[in-house]
Protein backbone atom coordinates (compact mmCIF):
# COMPACT_ATOMS: atom_id res chain seq x y z
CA UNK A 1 5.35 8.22 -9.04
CA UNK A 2 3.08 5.94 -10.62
CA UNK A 3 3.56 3.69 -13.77
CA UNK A 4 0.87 2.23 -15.97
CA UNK A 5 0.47 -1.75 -15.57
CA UNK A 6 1.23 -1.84 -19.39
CA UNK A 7 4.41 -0.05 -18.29
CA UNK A 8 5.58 3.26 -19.99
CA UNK A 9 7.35 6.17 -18.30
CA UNK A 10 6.55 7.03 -14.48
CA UNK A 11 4.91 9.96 -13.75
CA UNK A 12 5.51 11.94 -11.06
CA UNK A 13 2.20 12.69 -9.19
CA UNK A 14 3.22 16.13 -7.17
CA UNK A 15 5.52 17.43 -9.29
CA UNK A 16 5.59 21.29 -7.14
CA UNK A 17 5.91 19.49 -3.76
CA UNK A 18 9.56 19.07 -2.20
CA UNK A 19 8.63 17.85 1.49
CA UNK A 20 8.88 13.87 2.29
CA UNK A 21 6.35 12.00 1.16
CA UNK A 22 6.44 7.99 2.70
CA UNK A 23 3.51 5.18 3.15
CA UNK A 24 1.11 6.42 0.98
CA UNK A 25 -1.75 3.67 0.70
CA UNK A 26 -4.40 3.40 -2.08
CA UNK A 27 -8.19 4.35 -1.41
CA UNK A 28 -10.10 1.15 -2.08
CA UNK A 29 -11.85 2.73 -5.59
CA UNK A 30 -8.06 3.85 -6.33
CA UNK A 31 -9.16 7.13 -6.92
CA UNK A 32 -7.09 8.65 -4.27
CA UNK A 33 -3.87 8.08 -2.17
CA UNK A 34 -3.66 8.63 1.81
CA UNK A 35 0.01 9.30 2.74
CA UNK A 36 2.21 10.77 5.74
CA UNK A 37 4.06 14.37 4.88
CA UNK A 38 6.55 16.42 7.09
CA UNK A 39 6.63 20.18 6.87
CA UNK A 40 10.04 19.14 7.77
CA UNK A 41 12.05 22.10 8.92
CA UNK A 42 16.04 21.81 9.10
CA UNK A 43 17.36 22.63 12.15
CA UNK A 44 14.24 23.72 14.00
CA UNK A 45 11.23 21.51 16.72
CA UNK A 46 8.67 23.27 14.88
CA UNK A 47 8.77 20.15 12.06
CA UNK A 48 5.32 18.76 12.06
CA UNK A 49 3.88 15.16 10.12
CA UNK A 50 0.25 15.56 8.73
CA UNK A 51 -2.18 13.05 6.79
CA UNK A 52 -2.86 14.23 3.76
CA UNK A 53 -5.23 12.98 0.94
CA UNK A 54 -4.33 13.21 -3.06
CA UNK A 55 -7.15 13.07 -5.64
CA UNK A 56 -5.56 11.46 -8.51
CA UNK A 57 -7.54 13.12 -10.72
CA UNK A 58 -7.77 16.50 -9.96
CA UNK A 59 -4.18 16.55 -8.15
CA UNK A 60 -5.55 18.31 -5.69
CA UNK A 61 -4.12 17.46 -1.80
CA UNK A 62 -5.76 18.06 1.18
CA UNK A 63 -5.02 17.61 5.12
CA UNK A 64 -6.95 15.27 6.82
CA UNK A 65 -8.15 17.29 9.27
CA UNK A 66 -6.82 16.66 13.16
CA UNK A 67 -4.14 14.24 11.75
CA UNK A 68 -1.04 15.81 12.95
CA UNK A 69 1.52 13.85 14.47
CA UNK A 70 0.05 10.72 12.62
CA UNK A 71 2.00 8.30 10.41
CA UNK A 72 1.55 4.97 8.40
CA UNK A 73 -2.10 5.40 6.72
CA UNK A 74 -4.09 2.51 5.94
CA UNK A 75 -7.44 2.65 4.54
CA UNK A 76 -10.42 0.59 5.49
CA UNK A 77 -11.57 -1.86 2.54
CA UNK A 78 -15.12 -0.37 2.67
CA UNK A 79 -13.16 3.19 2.18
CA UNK A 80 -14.73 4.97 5.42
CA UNK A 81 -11.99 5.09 8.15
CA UNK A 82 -8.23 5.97 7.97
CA UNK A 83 -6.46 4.67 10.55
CA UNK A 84 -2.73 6.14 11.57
CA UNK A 85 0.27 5.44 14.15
CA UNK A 86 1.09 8.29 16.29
CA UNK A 87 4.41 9.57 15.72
CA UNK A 88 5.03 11.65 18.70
CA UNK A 89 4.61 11.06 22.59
CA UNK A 90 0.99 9.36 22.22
CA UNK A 91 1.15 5.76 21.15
CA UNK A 92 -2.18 4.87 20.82
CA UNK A 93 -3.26 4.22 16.54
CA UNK A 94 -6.56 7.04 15.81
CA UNK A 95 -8.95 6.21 13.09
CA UNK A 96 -10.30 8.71 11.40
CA UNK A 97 -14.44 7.79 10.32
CA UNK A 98 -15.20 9.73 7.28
CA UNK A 99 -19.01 10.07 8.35
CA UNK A 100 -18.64 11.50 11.80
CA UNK A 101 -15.89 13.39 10.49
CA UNK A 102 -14.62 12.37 14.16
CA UNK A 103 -10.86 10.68 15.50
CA UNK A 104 -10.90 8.24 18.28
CA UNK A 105 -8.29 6.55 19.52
CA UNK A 106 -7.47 3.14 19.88
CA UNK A 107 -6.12 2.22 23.44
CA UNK A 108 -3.91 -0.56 22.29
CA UNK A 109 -0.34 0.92 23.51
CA UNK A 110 2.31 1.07 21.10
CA UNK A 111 1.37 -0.76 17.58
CA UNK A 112 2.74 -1.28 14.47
CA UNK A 113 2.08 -2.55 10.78
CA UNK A 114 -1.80 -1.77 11.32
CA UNK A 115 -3.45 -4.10 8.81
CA UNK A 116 -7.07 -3.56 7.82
CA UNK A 117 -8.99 -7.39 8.37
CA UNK A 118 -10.83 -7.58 4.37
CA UNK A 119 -14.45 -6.91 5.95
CA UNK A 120 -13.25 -3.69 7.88
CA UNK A 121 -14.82 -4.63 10.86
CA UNK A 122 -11.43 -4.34 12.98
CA UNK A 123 -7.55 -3.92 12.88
CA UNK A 124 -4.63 -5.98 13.62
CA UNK A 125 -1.61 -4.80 14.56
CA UNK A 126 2.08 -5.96 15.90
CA UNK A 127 3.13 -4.73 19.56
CA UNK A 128 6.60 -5.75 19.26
CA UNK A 129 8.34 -3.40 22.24
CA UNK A 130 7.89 -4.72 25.23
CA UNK A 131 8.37 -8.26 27.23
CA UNK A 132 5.39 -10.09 25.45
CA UNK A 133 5.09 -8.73 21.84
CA UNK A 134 2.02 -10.02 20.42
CA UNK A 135 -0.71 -9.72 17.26
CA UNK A 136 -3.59 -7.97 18.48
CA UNK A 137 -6.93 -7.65 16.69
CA UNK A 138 -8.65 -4.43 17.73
CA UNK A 139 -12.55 -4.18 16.85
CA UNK A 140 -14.13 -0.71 15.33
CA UNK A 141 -16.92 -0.96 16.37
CA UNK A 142 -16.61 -1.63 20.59
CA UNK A 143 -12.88 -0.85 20.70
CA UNK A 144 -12.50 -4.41 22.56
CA UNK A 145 -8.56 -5.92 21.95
CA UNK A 146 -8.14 -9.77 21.15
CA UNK A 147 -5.12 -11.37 21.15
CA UNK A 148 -4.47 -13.59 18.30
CA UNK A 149 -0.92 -14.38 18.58
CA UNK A 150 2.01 -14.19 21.12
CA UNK A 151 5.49 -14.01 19.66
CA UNK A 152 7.27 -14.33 22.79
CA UNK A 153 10.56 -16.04 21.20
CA UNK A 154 9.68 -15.68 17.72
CA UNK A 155 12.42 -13.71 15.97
CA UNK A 156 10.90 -10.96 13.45
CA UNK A 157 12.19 -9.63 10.60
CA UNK A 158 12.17 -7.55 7.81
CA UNK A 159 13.03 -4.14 5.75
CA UNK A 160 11.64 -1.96 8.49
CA UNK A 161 12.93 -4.56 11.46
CA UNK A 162 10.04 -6.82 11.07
CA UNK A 163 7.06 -7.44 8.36
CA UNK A 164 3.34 -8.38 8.90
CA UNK A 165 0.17 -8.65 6.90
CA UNK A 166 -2.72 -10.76 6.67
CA UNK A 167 -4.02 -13.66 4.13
CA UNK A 168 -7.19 -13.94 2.46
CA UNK A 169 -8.62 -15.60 5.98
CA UNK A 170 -7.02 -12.76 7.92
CA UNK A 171 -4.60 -14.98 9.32
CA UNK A 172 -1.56 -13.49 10.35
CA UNK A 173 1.63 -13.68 8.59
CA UNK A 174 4.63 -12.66 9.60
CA UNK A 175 8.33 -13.00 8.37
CA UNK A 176 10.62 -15.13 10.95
CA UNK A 177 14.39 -15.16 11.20
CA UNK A 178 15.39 -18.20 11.34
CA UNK A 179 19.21 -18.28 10.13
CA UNK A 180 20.66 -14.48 10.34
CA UNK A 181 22.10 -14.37 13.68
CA UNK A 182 23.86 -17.03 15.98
C-alpha cells in the first residue's frame, strides 16, 4: 500500500497478487519499487523467492532476471545496481548492475542489513553470526572488504534481532541493548 504525504486512503498497489510481498525498497527517482516475492507453495520444496521490480506507473512487475533465491533489495543511490542477501545455501550478497545486465557476487560470508554508502561507491553490511561479528564496508568497484567496526561484546538489537543503517557521513549506527537482559 501506499498513502499520499497529504494523507487520504491507502491504496493498494497489486491489488490481483496474493503471494508475500516483504522489503520492498524505493528506486532513487521513486518511480519504481524493488521487493522480495515467494511463489510460496504450501506443503511442497518447490517454493521459490524472486526479485521483482514494480513500475508505479504502469503497475506493471517484472523479475529481475537471475534473482532467485535473493532477499532484502536495496537500491544503489545513483539507481544502477540492486544488491540482495541470498536466502538459500549461498551466503554471499549479489548485486545486480543494470548496464552489464550481469550478477556478481560479493565474497563477504554471511551479511545482513546491506546499506547502500550515499555516493554508491560500496556497501556496508552487519556479519553478526559468528565469533567476531563486525561492520564491513565492501567496495563495487574492486570487491576489496574493510572493516569498519568490530562488535565483539556489543549487544544488538532490534525488530528483526538487531538494526543498522548509516548517517549522513556513512557512519555506522547501530541500536545497542543496554538494559533488556541481566
Amino acid at each position: 500500500y501506499i498513502v499520499s504525504m497529504q494523507g487520504g486512503k491507502p491504496q493498494r498497489l497489486l491489488p490481483e497478487a496474493n503471494e508475500p510481498m516483504m522489503d520492498a525498497n524505493w528506486s532513487p527517482d521513486g518511480r519504481q519499487m524493488v521487493f522480495s516475492t515467494c511463489n510460496c507453495v504450501d506443503g511442497t520444496d518447490d517454493s521459490k523467492v524472486f526479485l521483482r521490480i514494480l513500475d508505479l506507473s504502469s503497475h506493471h512487475v517484472t523479475t529481475l532476471p537471475g534473482s532467485e533465491d535473493l532477499i532484502s533489495p536495496r537500491w544503489s543511490p545513483d539507481g544502477r545496481i540492486i544488491v540482495g542477501l541470498s536466502h538459500g545455501d549461498r551466503h554471499n550478497p549479489r548485486v545486480y548492475d543494470f548496464e552489464t545486465k550481469q550478477w556478481s557476487e560479493l565474497h563477504i560470508g554471511s551479511g545482513g542489513w546491506p546499506t547502500w554508502a550515499h555516493d554508491s561507491h560500496s556497501i556496508y553490511f552487519v556479519r553478526a553470526g559468528g565469533d567476531d561479528p563486525d561492520v564491513v564496508r565492501v567496495f563495487i568497484q574492486n570487491g576489496k572488504i574493510e572493516k569498519v567496526v568490530e562488535l565483539k561484546g556489543f549487544p544488538l538489537t532490534g525488530w528483526f534481532s538487531y538494526w543498522f543503517g548509516l548517517d549522513p557521513t556513512d557512519a555506522p549506527l547501530l541500536l545497542r541493548n543496554v538494559g533488556t537482559e541481566d
